[in-house]
Each structure stands twice: as C-alpha cells, then as structure tokens.
C-alpha atoms as a PDB file:
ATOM      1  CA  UNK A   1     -34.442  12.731   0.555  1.00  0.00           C
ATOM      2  CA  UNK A   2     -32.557   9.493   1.108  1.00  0.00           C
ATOM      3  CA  UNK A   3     -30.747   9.257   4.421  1.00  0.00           C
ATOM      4  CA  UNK A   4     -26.943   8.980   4.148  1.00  0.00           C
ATOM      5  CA  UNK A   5     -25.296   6.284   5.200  1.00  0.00           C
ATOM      6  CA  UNK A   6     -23.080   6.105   7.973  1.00  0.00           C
ATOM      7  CA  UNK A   7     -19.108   5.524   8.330  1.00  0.00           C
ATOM      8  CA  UNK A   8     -16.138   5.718  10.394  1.00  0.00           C
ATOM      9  CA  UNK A   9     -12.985   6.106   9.523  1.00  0.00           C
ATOM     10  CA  UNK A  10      -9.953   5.219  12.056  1.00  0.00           C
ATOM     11  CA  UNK A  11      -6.535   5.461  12.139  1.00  0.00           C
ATOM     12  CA  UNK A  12      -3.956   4.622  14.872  1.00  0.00           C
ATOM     13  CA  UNK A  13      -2.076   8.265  16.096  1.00  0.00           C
ATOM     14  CA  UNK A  14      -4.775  10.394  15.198  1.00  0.00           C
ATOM     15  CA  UNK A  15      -3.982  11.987  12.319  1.00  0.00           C
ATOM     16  CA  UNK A  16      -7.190  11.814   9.941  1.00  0.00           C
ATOM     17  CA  UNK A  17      -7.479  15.544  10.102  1.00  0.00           C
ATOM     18  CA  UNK A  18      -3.602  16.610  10.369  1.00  0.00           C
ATOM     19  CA  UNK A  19      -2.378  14.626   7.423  1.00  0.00           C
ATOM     20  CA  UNK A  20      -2.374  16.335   4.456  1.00  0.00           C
ATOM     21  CA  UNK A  21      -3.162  12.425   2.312  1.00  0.00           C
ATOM     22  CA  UNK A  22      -5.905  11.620   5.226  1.00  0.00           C
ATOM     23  CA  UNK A  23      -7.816  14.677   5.193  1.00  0.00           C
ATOM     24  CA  UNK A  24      -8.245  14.965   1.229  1.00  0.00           C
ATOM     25  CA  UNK A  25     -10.059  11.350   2.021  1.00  0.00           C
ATOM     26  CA  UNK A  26     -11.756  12.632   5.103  1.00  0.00           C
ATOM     27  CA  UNK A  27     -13.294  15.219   3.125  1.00  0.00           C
ATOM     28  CA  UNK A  28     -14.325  13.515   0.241  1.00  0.00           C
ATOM     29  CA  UNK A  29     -16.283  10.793   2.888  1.00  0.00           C
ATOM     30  CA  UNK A  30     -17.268  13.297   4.584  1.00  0.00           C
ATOM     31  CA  UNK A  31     -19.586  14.256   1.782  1.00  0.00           C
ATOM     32  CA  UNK A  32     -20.857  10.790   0.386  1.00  0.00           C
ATOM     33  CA  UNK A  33     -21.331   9.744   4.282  1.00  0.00           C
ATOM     34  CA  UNK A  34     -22.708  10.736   7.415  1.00  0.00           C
ATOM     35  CA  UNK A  35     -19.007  10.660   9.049  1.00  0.00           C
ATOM     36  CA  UNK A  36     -17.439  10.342  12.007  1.00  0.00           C
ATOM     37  CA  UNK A  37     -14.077  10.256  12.830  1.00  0.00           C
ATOM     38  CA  UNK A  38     -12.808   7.654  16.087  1.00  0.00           C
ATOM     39  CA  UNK A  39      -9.406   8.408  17.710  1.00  0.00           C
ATOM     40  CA  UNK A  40      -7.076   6.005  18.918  1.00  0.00           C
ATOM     41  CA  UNK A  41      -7.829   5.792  23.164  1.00  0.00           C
ATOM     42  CA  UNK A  42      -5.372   7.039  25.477  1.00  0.00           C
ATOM     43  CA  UNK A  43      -6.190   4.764  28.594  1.00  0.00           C
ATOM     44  CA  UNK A  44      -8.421   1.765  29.459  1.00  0.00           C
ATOM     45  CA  UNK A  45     -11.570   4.135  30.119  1.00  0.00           C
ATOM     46  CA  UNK A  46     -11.458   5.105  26.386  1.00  0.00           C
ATOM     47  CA  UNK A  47     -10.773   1.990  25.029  1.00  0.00           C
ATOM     48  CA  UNK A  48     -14.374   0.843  26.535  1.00  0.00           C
ATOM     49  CA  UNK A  49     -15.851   3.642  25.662  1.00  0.00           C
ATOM     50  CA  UNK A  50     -14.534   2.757  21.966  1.00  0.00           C
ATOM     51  CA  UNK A  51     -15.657  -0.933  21.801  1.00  0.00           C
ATOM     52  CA  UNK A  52     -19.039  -0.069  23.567  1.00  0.00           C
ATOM     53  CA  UNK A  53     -19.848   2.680  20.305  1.00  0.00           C
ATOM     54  CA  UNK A  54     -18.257  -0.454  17.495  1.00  0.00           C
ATOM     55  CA  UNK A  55     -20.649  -3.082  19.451  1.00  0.00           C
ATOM     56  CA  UNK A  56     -23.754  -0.844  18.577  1.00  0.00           C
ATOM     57  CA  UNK A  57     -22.752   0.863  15.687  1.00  0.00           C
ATOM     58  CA  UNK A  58     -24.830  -0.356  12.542  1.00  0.00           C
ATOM     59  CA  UNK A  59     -22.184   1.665   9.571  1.00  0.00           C
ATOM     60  CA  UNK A  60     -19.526   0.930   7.489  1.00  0.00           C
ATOM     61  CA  UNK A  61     -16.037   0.964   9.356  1.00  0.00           C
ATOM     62  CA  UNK A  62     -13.031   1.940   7.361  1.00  0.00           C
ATOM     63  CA  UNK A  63      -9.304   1.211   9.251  1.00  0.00           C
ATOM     64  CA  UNK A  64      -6.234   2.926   7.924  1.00  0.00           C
ATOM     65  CA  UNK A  65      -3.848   0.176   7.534  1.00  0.00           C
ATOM     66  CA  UNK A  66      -4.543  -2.372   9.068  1.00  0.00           C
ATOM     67  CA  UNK A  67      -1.113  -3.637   9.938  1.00  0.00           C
ATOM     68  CA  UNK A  68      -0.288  -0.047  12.306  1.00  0.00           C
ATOM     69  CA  UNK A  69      -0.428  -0.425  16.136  1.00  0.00           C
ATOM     70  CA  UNK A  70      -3.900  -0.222  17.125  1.00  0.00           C
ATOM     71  CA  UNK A  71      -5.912  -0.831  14.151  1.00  0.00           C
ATOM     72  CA  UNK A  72      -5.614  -4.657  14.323  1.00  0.00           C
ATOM     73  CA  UNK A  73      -7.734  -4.077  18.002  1.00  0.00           C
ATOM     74  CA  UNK A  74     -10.055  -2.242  15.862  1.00  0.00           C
ATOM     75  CA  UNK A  75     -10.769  -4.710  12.973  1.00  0.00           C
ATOM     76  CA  UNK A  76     -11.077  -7.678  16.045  1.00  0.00           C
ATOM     77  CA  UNK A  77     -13.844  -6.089  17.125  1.00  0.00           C
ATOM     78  CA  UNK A  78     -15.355  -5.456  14.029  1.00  0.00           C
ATOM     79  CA  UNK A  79     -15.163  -9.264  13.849  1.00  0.00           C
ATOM     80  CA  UNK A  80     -16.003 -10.082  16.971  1.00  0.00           C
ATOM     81  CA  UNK A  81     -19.495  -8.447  17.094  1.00  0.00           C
ATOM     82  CA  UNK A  82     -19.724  -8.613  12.481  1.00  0.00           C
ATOM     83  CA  UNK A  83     -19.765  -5.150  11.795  1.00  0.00           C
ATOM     84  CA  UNK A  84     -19.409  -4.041   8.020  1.00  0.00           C
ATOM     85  CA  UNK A  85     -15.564  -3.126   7.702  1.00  0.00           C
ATOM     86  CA  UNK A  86     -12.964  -2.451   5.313  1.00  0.00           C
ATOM     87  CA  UNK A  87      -9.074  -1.466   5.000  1.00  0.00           C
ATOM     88  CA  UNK A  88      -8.502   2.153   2.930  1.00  0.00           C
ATOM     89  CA  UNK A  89      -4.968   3.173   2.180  1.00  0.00           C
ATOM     90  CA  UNK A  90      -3.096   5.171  -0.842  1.00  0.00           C
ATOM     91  CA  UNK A  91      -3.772   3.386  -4.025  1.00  0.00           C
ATOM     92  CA  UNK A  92      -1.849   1.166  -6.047  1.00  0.00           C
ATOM     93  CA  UNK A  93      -1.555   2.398  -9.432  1.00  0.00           C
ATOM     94  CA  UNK A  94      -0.135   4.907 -10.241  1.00  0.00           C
ATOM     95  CA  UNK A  95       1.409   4.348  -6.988  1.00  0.00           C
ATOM     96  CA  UNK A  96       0.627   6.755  -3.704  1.00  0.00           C
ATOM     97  CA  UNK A  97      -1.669   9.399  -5.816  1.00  0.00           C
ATOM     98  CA  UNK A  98      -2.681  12.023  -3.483  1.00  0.00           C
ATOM     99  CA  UNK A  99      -6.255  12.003  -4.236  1.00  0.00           C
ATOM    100  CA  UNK A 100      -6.479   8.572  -4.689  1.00  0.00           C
ATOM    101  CA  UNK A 101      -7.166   5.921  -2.528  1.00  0.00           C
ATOM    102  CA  UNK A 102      -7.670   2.118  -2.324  1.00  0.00           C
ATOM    103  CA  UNK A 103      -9.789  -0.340  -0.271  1.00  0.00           C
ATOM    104  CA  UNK A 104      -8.802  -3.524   0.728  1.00  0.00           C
ATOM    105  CA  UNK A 105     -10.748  -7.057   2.420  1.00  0.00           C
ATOM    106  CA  UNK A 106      -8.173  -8.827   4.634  1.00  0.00           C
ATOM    107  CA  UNK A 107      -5.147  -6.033   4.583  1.00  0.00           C
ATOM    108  CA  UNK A 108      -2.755  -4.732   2.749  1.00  0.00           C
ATOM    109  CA  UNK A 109       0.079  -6.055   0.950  1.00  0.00           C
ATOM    110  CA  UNK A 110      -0.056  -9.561   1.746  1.00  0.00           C
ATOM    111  CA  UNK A 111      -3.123  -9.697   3.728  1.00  0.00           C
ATOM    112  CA  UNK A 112      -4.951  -8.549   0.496  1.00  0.00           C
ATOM    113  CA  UNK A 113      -7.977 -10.965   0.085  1.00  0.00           C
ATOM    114  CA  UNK A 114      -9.536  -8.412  -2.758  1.00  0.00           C
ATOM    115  CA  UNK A 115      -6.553  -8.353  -4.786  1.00  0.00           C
ATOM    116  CA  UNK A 116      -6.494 -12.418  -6.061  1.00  0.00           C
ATOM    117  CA  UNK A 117      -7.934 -13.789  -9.335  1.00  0.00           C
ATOM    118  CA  UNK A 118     -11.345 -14.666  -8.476  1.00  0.00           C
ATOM    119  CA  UNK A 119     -12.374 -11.323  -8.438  1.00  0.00           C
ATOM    120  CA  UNK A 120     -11.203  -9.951 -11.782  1.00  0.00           C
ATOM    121  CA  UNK A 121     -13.754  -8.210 -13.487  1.00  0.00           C
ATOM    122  CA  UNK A 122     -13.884  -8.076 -17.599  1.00  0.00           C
ATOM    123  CA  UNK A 123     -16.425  -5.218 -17.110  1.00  0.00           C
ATOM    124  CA  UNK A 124     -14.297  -2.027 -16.988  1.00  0.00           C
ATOM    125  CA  UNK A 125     -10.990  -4.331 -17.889  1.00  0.00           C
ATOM    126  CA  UNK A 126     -10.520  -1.686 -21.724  1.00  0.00           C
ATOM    127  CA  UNK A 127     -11.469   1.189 -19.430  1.00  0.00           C
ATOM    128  CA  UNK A 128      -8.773   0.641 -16.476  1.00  0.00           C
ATOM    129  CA  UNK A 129      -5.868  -0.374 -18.847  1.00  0.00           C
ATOM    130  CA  UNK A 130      -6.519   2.330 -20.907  1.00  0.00           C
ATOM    131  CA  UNK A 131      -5.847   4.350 -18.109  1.00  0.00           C
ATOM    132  CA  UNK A 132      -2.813   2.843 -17.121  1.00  0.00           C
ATOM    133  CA  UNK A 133      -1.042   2.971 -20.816  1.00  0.00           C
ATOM    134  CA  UNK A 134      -2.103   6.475 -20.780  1.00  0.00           C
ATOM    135  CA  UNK A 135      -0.156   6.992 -17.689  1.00  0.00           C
ATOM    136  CA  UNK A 136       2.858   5.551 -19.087  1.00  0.00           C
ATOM    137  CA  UNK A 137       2.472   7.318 -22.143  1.00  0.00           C
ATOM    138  CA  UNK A 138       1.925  10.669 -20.495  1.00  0.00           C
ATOM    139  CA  UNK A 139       5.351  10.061 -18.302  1.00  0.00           C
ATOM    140  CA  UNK A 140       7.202   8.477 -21.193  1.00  0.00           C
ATOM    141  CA  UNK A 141       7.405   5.334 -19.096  1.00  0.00           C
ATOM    142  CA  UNK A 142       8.820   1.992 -20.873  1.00  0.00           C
ATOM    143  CA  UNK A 143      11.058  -0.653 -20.574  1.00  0.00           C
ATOM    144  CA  UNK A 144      14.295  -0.127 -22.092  1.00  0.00           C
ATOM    145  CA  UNK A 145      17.194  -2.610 -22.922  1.00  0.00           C
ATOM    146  CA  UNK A 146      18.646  -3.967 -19.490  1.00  0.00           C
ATOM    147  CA  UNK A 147      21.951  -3.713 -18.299  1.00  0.00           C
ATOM    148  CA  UNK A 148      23.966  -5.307 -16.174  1.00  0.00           C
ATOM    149  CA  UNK A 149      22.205  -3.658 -13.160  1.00  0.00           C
ATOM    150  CA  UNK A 150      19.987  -4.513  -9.798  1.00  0.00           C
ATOM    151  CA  UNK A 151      18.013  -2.023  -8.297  1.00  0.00           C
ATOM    152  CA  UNK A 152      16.925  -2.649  -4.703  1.00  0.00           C
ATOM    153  CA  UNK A 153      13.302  -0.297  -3.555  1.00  0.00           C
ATOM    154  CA  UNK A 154      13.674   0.790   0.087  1.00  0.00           C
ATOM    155  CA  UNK A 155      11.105   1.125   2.224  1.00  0.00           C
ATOM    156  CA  UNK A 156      10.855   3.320   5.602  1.00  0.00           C
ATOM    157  CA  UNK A 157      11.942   0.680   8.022  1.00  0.00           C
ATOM    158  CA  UNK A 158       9.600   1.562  10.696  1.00  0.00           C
ATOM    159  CA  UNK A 159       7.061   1.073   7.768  1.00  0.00           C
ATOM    160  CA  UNK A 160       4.266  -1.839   8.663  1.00  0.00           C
ATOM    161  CA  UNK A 161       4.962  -3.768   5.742  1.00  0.00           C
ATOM    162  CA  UNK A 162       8.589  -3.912   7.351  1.00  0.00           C
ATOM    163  CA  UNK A 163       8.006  -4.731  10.492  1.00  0.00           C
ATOM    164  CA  UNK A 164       5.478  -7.355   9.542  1.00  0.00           C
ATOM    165  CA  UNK A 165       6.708  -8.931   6.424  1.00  0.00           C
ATOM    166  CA  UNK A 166      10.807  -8.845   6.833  1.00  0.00           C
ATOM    167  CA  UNK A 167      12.920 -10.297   9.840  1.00  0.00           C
ATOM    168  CA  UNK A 168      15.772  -8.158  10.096  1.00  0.00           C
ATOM    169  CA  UNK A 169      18.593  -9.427  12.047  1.00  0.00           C
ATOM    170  CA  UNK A 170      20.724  -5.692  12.412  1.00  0.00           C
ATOM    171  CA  UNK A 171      17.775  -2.781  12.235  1.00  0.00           C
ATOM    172  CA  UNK A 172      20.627   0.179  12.444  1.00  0.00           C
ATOM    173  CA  UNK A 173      21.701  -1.543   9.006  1.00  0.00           C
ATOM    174  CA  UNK A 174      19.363  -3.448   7.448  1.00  0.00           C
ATOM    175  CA  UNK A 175      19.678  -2.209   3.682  1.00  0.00           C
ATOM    176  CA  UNK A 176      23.134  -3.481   4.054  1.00  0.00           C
ATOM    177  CA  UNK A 177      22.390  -6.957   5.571  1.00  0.00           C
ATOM    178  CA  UNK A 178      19.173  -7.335   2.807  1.00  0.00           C
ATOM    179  CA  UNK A 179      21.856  -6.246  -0.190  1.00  0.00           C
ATOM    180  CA  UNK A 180      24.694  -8.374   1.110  1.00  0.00           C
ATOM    181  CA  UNK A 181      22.241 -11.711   1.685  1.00  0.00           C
ATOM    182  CA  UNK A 182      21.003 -11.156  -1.687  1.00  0.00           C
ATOM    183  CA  UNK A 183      24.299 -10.769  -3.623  1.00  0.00           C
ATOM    184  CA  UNK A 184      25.572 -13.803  -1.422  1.00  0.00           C
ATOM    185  CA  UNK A 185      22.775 -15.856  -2.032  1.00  0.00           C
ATOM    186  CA  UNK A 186      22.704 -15.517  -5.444  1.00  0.00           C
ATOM    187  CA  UNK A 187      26.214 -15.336  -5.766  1.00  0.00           C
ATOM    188  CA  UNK A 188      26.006 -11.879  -8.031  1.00  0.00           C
ATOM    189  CA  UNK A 189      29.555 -10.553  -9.304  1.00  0.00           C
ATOM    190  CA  UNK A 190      29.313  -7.223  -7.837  1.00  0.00           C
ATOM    191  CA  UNK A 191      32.494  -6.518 -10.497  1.00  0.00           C
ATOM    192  CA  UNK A 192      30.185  -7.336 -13.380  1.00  0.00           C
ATOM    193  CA  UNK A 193      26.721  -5.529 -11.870  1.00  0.00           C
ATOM    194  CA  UNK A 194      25.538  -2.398 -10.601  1.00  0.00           C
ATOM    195  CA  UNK A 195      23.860  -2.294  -7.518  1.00  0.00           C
ATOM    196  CA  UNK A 196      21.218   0.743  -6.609  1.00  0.00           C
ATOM    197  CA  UNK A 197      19.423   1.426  -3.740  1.00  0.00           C
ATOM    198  CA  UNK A 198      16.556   3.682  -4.117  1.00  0.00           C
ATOM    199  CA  UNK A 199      15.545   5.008  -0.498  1.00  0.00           C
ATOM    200  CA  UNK A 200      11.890   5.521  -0.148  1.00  0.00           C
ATOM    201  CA  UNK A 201      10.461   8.880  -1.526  1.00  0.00           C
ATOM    202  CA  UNK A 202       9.163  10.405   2.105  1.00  0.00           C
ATOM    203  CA  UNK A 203      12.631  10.879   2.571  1.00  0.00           C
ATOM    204  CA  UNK A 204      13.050  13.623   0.909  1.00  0.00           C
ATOM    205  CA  UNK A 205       9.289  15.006   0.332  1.00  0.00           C
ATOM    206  CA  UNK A 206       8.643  14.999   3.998  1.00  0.00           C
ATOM    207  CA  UNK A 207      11.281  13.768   6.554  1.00  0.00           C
ATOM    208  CA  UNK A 208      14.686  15.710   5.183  1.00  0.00           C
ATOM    209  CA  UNK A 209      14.146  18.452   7.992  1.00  0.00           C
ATOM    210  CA  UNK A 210      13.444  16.124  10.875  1.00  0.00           C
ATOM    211  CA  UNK A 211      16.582  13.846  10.930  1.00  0.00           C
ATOM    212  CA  UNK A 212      16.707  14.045  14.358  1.00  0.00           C
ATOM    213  CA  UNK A 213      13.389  12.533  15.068  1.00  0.00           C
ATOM    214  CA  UNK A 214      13.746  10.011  11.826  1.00  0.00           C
ATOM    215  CA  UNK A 215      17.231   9.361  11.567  1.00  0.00           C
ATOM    216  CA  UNK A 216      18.432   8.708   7.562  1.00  0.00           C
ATOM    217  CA  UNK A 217      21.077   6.565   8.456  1.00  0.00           C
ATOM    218  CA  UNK A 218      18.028   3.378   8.963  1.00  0.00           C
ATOM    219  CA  UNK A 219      17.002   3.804   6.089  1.00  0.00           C
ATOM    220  CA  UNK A 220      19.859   4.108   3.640  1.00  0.00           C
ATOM    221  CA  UNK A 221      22.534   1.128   3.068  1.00  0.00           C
ATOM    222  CA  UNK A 222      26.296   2.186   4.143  1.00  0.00           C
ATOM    223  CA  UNK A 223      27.940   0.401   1.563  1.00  0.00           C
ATOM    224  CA  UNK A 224      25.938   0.837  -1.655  1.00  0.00           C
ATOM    225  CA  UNK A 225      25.177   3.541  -4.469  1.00  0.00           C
ATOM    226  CA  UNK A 226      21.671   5.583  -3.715  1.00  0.00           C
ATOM    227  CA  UNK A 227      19.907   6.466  -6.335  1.00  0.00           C
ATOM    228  CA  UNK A 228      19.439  10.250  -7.058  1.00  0.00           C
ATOM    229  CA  UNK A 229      16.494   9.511  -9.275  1.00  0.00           C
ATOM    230  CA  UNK A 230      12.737   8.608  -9.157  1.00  0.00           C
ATOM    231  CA  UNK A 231      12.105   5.047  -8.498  1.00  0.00           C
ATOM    232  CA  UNK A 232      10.622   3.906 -11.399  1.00  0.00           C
ATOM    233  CA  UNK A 233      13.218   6.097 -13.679  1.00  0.00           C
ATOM    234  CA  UNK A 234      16.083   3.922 -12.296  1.00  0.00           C
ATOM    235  CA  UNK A 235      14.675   0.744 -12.410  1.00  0.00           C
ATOM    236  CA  UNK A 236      13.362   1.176 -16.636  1.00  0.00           C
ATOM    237  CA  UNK A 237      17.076  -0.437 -17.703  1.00  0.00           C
ATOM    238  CA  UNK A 238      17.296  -2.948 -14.759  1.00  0.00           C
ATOM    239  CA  UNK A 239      17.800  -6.162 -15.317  1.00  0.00           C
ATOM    240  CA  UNK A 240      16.037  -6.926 -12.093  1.00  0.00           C
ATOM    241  CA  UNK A 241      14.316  -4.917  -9.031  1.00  0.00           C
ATOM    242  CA  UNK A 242      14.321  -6.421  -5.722  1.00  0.00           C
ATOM    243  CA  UNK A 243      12.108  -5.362  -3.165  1.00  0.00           C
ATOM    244  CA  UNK A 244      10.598  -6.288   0.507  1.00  0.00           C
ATOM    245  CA  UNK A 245       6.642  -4.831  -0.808  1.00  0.00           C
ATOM    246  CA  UNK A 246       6.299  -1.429  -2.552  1.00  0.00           C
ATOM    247  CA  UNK A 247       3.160   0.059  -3.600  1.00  0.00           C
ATOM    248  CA  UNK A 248       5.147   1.323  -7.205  1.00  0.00           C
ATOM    249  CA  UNK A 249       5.766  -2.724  -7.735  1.00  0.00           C
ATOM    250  CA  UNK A 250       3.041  -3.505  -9.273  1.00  0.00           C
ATOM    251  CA  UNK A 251       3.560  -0.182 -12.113  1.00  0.00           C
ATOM    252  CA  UNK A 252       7.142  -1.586 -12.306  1.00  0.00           C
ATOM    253  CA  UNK A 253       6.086  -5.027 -13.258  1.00  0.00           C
ATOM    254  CA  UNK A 254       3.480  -3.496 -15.688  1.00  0.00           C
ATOM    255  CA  UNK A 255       6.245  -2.385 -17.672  1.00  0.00           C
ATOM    256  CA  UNK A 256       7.379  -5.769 -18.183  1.00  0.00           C
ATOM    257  CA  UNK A 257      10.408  -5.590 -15.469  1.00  0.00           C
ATOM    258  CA  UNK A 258      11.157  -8.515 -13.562  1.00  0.00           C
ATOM    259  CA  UNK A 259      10.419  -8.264 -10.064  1.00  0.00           C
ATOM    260  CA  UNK A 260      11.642 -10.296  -6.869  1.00  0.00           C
ATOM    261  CA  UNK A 261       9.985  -9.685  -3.643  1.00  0.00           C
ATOM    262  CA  UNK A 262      11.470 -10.484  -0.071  1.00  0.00           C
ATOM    263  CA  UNK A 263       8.732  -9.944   1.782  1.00  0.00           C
ATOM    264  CA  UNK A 264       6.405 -12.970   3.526  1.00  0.00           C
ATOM    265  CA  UNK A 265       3.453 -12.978   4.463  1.00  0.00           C
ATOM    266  CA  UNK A 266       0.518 -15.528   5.104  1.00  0.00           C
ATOM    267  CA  UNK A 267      -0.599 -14.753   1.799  1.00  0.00           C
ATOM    268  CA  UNK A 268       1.931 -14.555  -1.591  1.00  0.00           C
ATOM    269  CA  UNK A 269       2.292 -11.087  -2.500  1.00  0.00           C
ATOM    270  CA  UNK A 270      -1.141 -10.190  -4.938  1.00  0.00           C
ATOM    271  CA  UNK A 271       0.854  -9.546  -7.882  1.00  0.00           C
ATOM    272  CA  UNK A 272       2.787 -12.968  -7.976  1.00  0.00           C
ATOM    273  CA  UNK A 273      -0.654 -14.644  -7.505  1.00  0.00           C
ATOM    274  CA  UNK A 274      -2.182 -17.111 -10.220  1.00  0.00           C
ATOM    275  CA  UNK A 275      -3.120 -14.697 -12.749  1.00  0.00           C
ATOM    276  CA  UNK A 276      -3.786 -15.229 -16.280  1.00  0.00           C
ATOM    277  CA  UNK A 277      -2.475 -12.660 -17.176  1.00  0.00           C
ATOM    278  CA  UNK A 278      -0.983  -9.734 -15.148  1.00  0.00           C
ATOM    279  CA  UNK A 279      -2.851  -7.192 -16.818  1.00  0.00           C
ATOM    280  CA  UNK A 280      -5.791  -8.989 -14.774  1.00  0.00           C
ATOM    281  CA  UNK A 281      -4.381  -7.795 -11.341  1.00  0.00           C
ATOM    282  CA  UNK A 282      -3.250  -4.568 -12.383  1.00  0.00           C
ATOM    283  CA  UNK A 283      -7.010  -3.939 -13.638  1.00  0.00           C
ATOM    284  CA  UNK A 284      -8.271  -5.470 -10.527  1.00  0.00           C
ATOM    285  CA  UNK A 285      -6.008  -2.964  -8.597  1.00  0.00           C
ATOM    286  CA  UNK A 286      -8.005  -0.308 -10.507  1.00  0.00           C
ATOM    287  CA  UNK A 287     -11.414  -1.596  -9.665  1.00  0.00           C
ATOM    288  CA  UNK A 288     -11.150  -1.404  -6.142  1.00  0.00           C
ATOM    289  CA  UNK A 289      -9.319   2.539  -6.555  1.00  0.00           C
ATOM    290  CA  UNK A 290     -11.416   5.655  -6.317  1.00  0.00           C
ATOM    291  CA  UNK A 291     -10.590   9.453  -6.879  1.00  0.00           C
ATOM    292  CA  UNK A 292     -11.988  11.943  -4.598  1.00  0.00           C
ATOM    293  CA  UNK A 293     -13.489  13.491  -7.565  1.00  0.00           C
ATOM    294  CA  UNK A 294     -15.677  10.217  -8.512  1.00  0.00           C
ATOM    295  CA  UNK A 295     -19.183  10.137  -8.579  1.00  0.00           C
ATOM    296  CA  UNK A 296     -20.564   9.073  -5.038  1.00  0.00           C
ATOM    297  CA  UNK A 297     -22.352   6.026  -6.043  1.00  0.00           C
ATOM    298  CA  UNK A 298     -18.713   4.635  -7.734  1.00  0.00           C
ATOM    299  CA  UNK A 299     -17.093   5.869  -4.265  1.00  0.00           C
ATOM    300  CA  UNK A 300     -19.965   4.106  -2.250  1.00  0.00           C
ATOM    301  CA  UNK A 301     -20.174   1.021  -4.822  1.00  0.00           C
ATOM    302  CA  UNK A 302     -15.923   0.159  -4.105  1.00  0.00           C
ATOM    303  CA  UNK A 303     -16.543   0.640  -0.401  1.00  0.00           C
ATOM    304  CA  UNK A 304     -19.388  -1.845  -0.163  1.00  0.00           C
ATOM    305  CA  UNK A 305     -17.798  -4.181  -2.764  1.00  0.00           C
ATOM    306  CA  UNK A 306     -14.856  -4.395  -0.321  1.00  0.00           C
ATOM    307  CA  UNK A 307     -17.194  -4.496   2.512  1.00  0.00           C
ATOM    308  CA  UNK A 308     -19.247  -7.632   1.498  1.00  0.00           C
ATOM    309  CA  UNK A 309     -16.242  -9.738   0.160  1.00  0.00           C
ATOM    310  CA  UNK A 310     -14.387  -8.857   3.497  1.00  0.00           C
ATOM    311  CA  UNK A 311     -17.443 -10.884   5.271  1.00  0.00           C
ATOM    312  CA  UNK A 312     -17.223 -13.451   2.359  1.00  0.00           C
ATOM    313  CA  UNK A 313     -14.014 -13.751   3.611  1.00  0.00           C
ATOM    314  CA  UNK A 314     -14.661 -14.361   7.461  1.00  0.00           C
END
C-alpha cells in the first residue's frame, strides 16, 4: 500500500478544528493526507519549536490566508528553507461554498499568482462553465436592464483584504468616507442615482449576537441605504457595483455587470487581468477549486498544481 503523503495545514488563531468552514477542510485532508495540524505559538519558545519542525519537514504546507497575522511568518519560512507550500481559502465561484475550497500560489486577492492568463487551461474549460451557467440557471441568476443605481459590496473591515488593500483615513466610518470619495470623484448626482450598500453576509449569519465584541456600526455606512437583500440579488439591475475585493466579484462580473474595484495591491486584481476572454479566468478560478467530495487524486492533483507553480513563482 502506497504511503500517504504528508501535509500541514496552519492558520493564525487556531481555529482549524473550531470553525465550522475549517474543519469540513480539515477532515476532508485529513483523509487524502497524513495530517497534521500546527497552531499559531504563544511565546518565543514555541515559535522555535515551530520553525525547527518547517526546517525539517519534507510535506506539503497549506497556510490559511496568507494575508492574517501570523501566516506571512509562516510562508517566510517556507521560503526561506524551500519547502512545498500553498495558500487554501473558501473558493471563488460560486462564492464562499461551504464545502468548497480554493488554493492559491502567491496569496489571495491580489497576491494571486495562479489566477493570471498563462495558466488557463482549455482542458476542462466546457466542463467548468457548464457548471457555472448551471449555477445561474439553478438560482435564476441574470442580468437585467440597469437602472439608475450603484451598489457598493462591503466587506468586514477588520477583513485582510481591508487592511491590506484599502487606506482608510476614518476606520469608525469608512463606508461613508469610501461612498462619499466615490460620488465626489466621479461627480455622481446622488438626485438622479440610487446608492446601496450591501454589508458583508457574516453579519448577519454569524456576528448579529455578538455586537459587543464586533460592533455593526464599522461596518455599515451612516448615511446610505443598506441593502436588505442578497448581494448578488441587488446588484442584477445595477448599473455599476463598486467594491474594495469580494470573493462574489468575480460571479457578479460573470453575469456581464460592470465592476469597479478600489482595492490595490502589488498585483491588479485577477479578474481585471489580460484575459481573452473573462470566461478564461472564471474557468481558471474553477480549476484550482475542489469539493470535499472529489476524488483524492483531483484533491491531491490542485494542491500540487498550486504547489509547483508557487516555486515557479519564487
């Protein structure tokens, strides 16, 4: 019997095994792998003890996020001493699945090195957008005629992709100050338009009962309408959707939307890269996805694809 392969998977507050997301991918690795799971270190005596087991580890390493607290430690030493390593977050498309998940090379959002042209691959290109059309389909997703409306996507703001990508000058109200530059800088008749903010899902699915801890009031605008609907419901009759980074993007601008992004990064966000044709990123976005319930040679085959180009990339 072959031997399994090894892998660790790491994340920065420990919560592989707590989260109800992390531990559906735990488990699935768990069973393709010979897993183990590394914890962030609480003092200086751990932290050694955690770069002495990288420096002679010979597995795959797989960080959660890269762009959270501690992980960026973690992926420097996987450089430092060129261990096999790759980023694994929620996918893509259909955004945030909860048995779904996505590997990256470089990072996330605009770190994404896996997510550019050169690695579009005509091989399963029917397969993956049959999926997606399906999807719409099956939601009765599609464009309709646009009004005079601009929907703005809200992300937590303690969310990495905030506090790496977006310089906000007033934190306690930045949905305000990122609506008001916009409509100012584009010099948008607010009598003419609608404006919508649509605060980020976890609001309500996870965080309404613990208001205290995560207050609402940084991550809702003062001044504007909030959306009562799903995302991607609200934004079907837009005439544009504005957005810092947001996984659900990239479904949005499937649909034939336009799309502005605020964000900035060292990279240009991967779905305003030089595609063809962007049915060629969304397909690439499914290439690099896997489903906990997919064969363990396709989960294995994604993880080392990521792997190798992430050393390409080096």
């Amino acid at each position: 019997m072959e031997q399994q392969k090894k892998l660790v998977i790491y994340d920065h507050d420990d919560s592989l095994l707590k989260c109800d997301i992390k531990s559906v991918l735990v488990s699935c690795l768990s069973t393709v792998y010979t897993l183990e799971i590394a914890v962030p270190p609480k003092n200086v005596l751990e932290g050694w003890v955690v770069t002495n087991h990288i420096k002679n580890y010979d597995g795959i390493i797989l960080v959660w996020n890269n762009l959270k607290p501690t992980c960026s430690w973690i992926i420097d030493l996987c450089k430092r001493y060129n261990k096999e390593y790759a980023i694994v977050e929620r996918n893509l498309l259909p955004t945030q699945q909860k048995d779904i998940f996505m590997l990256f090379s470089g990072g996330i959002c605009f770190d994404s090195t896996n997510l550019d042209p050169k690695y579009f691959s005509t091989e399963n290109y029917q397969e993956n957008m049959s999926k997606i059309y399906n999807h719409y389909s099956k939601n009765n997703l599609r464009k309709l005629k646009s009004k005079k409306k601009i929907v703005f996507i809200g992300q937590l703001i303690w969310d990495s992709t905030m506090t790496h990508f977006y310089n906000a000058n007033d934190p306690d109200n930045i949905y305000d100050e990122i609506i008001d530059n916009y409509i100012k800088d584009n010099k948008i008749n607010t009598d003419e338009y609608q404006i919508v903010f649509c605060p980020h899902p976890v609001i309500e699915l996870r965080l309404k009962d613990q208001m205290k801890e995560y207050p609402a009031y940084c991550n809702l605008p003062k001044k504007y309408e909030i959306s009562t609907k799903k995302t991607i419901k609200e934004c079907l009759d837009a005439e544009k959707v504005v957005s810092v980074s947001s996984s659900i993007i990239y479904e949005i601008m499937g649909l034939g939307i336009d799309v502005e992004i605020l964000g900035k990064g060292k990279g240009v966000f991967p779905a305003l890269r030089e595609w063809d044709d962007l049915n060629h990123c969304l397909s690439t976005i499914m290439d690099f996805q896997f489903n906990v319930k997919d064969n363990p040679e396709k989960i294995k085959n994604i993880i080392n694809r990521a792997v190798l180009l992430n050393k390409g990339n080096e």
